[in-house]
N, C-alpha and C. Protein backbone atom coordinates (compact mmCIF):
# COMPACT_ATOMS: atom_id res chain seq x y z
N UNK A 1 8.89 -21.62 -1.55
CA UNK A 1 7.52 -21.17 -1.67
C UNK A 1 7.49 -19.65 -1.55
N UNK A 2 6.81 -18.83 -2.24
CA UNK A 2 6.48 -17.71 -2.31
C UNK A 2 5.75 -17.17 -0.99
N UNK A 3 5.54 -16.12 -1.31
CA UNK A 3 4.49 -15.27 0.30
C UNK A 3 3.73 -15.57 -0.46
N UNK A 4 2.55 -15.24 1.16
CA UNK A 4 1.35 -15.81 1.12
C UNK A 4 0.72 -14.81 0.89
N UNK A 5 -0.39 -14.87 -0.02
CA UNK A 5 -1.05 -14.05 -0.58
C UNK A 5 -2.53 -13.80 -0.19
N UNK A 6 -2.97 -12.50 0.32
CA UNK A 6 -4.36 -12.46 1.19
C UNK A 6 -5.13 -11.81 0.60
N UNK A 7 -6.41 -12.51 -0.09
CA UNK A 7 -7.52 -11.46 -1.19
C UNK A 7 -8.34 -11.24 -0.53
N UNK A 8 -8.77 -9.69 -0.65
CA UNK A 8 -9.86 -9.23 0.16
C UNK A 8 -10.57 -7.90 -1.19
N UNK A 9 -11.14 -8.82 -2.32
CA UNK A 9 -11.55 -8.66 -3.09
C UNK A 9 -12.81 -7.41 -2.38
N UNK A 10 -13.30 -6.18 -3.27
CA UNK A 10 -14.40 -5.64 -2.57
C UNK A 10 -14.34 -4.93 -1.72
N UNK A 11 -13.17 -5.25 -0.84
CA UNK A 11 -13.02 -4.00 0.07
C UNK A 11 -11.89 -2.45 -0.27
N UNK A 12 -12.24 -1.50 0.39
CA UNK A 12 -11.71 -0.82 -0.02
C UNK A 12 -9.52 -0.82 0.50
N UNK A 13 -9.09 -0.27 0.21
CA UNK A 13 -7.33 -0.55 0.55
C UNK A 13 -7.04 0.47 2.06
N UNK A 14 -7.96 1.79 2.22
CA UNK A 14 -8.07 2.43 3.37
C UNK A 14 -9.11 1.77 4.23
N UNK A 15 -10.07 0.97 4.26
CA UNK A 15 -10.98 0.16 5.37
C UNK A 15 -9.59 -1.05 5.76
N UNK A 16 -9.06 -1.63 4.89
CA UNK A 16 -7.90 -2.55 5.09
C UNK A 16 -6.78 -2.26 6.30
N UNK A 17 -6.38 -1.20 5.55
CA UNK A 17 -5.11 -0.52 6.56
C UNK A 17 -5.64 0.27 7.89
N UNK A 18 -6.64 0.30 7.62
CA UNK A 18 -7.45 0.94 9.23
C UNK A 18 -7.44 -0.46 9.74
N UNK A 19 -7.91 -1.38 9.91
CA UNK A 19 -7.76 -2.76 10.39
C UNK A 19 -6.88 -3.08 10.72
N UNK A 20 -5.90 -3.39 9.87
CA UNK A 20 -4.37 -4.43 9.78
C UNK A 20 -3.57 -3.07 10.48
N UNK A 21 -3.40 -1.60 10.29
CA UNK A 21 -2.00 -1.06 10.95
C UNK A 21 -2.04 -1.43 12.37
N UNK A 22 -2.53 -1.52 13.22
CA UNK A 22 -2.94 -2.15 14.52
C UNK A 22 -1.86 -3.30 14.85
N UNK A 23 -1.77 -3.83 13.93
CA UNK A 23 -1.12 -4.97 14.28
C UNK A 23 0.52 -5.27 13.71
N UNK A 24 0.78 -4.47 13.35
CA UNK A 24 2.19 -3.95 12.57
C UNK A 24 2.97 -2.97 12.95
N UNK A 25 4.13 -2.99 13.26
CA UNK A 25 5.14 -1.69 13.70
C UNK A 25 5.74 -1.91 13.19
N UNK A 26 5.85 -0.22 12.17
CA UNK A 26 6.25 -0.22 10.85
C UNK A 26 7.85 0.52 11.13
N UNK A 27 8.58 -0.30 9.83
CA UNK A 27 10.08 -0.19 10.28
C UNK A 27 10.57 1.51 10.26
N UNK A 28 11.27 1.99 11.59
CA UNK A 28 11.80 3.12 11.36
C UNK A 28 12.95 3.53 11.36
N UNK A 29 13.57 2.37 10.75
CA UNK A 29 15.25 2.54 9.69
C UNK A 29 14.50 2.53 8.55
N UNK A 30 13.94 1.94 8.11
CA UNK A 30 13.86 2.42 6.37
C UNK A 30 12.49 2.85 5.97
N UNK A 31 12.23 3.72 4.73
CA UNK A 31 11.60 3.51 4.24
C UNK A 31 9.88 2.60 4.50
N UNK A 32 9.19 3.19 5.12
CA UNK A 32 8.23 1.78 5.72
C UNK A 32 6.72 2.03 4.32
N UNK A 33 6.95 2.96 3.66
CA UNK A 33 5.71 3.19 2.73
C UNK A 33 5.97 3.19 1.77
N UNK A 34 5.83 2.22 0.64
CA UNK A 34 6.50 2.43 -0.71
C UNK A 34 4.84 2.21 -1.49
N UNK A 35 5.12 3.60 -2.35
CA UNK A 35 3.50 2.99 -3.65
C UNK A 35 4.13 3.27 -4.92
N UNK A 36 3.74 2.82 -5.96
CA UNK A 36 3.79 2.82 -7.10
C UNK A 36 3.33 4.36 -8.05
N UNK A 37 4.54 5.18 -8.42
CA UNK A 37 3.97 6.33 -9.38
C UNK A 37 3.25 5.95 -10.00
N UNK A 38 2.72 6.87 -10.42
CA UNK A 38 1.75 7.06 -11.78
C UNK A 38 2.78 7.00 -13.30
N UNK A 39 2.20 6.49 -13.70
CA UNK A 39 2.88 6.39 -15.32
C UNK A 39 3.17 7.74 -16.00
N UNK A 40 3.34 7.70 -17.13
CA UNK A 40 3.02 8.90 -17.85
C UNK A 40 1.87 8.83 -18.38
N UNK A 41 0.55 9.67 -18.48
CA UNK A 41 -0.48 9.66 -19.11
C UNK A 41 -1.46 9.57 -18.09
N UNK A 42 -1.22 8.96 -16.88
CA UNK A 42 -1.93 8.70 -15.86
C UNK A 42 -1.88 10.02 -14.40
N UNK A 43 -2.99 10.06 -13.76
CA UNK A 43 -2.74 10.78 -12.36
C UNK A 43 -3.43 10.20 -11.36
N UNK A 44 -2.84 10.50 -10.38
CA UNK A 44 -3.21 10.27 -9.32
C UNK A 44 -3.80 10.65 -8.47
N UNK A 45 -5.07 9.86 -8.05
CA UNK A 45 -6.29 10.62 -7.12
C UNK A 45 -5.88 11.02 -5.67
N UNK A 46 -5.49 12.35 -5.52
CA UNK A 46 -5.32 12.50 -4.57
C UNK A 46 -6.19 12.09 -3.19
N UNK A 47 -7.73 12.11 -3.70
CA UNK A 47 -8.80 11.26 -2.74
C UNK A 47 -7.95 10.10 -2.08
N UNK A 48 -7.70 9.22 -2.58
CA UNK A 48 -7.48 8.12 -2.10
C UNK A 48 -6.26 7.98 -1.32
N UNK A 49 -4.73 8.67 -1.68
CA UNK A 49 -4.06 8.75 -1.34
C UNK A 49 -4.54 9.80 0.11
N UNK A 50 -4.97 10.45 0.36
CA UNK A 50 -5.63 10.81 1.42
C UNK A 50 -6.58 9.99 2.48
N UNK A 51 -6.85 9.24 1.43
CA UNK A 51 -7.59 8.04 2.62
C UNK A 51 -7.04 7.27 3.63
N UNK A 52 -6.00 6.72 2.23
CA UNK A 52 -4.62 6.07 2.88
C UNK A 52 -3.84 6.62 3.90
N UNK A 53 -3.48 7.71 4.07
CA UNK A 53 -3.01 8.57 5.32
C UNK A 53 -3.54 8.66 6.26
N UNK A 54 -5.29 8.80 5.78
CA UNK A 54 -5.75 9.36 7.79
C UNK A 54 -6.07 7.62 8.15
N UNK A 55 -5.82 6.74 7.57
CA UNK A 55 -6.22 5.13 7.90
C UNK A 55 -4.73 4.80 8.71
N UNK A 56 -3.78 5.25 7.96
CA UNK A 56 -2.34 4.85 8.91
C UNK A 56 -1.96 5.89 9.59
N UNK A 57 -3.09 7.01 10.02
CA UNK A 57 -2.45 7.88 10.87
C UNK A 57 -3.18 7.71 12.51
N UNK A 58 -4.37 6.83 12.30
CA UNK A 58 -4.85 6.25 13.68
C UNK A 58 -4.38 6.07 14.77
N UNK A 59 -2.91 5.10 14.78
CA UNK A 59 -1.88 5.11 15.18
C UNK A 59 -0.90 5.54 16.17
N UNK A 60 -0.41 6.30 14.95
CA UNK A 60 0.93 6.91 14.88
C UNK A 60 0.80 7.84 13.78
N UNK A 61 1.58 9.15 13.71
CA UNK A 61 1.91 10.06 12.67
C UNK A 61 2.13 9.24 11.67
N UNK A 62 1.56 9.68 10.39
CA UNK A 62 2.08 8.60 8.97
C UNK A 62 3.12 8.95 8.48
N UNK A 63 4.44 8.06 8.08
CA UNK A 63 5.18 8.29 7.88
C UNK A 63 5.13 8.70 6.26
N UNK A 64 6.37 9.23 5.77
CA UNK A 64 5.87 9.81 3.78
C UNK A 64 6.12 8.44 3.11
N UNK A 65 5.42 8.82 2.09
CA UNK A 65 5.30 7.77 1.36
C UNK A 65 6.03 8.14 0.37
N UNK A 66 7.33 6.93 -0.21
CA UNK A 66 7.88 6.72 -1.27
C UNK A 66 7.50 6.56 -2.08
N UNK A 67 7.75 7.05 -3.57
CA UNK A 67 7.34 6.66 -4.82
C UNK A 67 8.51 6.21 -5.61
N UNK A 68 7.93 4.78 -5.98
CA UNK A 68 8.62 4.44 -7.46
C UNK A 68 8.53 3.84 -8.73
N UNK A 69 9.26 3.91 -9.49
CA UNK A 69 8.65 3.03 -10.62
C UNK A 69 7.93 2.34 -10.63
N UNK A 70 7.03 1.39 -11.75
CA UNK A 70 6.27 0.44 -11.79
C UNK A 70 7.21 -0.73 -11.41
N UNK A 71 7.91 -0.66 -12.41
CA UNK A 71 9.05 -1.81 -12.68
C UNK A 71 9.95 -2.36 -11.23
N UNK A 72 10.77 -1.11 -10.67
CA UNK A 72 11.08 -1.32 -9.16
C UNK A 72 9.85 -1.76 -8.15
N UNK A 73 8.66 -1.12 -8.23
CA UNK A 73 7.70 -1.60 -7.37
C UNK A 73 6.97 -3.23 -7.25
N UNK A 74 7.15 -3.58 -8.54
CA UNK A 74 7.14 -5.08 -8.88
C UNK A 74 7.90 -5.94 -8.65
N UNK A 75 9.36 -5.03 -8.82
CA UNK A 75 10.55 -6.08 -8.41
C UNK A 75 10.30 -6.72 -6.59
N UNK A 76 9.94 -5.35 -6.09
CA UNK A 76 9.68 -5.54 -5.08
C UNK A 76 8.79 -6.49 -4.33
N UNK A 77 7.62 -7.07 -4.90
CA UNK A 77 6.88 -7.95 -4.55
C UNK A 77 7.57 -9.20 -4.15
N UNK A 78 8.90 -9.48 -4.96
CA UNK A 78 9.77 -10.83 -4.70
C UNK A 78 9.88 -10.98 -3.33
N UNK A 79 9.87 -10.02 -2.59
CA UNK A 79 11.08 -9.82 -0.96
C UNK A 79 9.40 -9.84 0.20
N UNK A 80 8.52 -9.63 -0.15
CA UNK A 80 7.52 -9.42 1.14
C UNK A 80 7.64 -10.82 1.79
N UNK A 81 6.73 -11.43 3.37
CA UNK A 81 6.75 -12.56 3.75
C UNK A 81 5.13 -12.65 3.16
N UNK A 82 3.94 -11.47 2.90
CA UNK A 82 3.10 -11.09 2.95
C UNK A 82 2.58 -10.38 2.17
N UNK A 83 1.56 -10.32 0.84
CA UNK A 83 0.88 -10.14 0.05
C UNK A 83 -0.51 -9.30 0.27
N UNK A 84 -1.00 -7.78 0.55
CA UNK A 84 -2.20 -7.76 0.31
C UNK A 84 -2.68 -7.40 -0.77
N UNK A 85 -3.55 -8.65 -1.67
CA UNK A 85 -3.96 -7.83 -2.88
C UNK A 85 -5.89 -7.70 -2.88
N UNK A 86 -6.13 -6.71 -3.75
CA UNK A 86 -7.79 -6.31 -3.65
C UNK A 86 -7.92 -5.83 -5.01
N UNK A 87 -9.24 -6.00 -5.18
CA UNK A 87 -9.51 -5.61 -6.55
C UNK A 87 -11.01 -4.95 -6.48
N UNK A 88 -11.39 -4.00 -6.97
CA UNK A 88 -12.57 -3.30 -7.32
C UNK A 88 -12.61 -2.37 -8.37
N UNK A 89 -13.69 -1.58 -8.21
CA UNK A 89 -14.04 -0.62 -9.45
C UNK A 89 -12.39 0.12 -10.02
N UNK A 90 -12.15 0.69 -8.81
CA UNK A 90 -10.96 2.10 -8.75
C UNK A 90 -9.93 1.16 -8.87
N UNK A 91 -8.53 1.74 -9.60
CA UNK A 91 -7.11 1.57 -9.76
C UNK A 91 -6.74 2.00 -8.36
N UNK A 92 -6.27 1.11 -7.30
CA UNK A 92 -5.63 2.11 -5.97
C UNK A 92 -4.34 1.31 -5.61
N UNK A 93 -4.51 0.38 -6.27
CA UNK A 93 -2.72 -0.34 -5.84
C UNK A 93 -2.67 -1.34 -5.43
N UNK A 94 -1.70 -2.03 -5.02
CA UNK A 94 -0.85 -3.10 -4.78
C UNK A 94 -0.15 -2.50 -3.20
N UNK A 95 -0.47 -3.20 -2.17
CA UNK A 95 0.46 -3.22 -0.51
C UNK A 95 1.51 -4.40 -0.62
N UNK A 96 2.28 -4.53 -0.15
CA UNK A 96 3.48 -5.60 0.20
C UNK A 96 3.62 -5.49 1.57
């Protein structure tokens, strides 16, 4: 069986991670932030990616965030135990 997958359609991905980092200690051997570049043709709102920071910086200092391919970032979905996906107006991503 696959991970379990949690829709929280409507809400925003920084109201999310202000919630949920609370309850997570994020790994510090690897890598704990991975998002998806921008394509070619596409950019990226720095707004949001800023949101995302001061939401996981509540905390703890936010650690940097990795960027990678689409293709690697997808591969990646195989390996989570845990799925957050959301959908609204704005393009802001995919969490694992």
């Amino acid at each position: 069986m696959g991970p379990q997958v949690i829709r929280a359609d409507g809400l925003l991905v920084s109201d999310l991670l202000q919630a949920i980092i609370p309850l997570f200690e994020l790994d510090s051997y690897a890598p704990p932030l991975v998002m998806m570049a921008a394509v070619e043709g596409d950019t990226l709102d720095p707004e949001v990616e800023r949101r995302y920071r001061n939401a996981l910086s509540l905390q703890a200092p936010c650690p940097d965030i990795i960027r990678i391919n689409r293709f690697a970032f997808m591969n990646g979905r195989k390996k989570p135990l845990r799925s957050l996906s959301q959908a609204n107006e704005r393009s802001t991503g995919i969490f694992f």
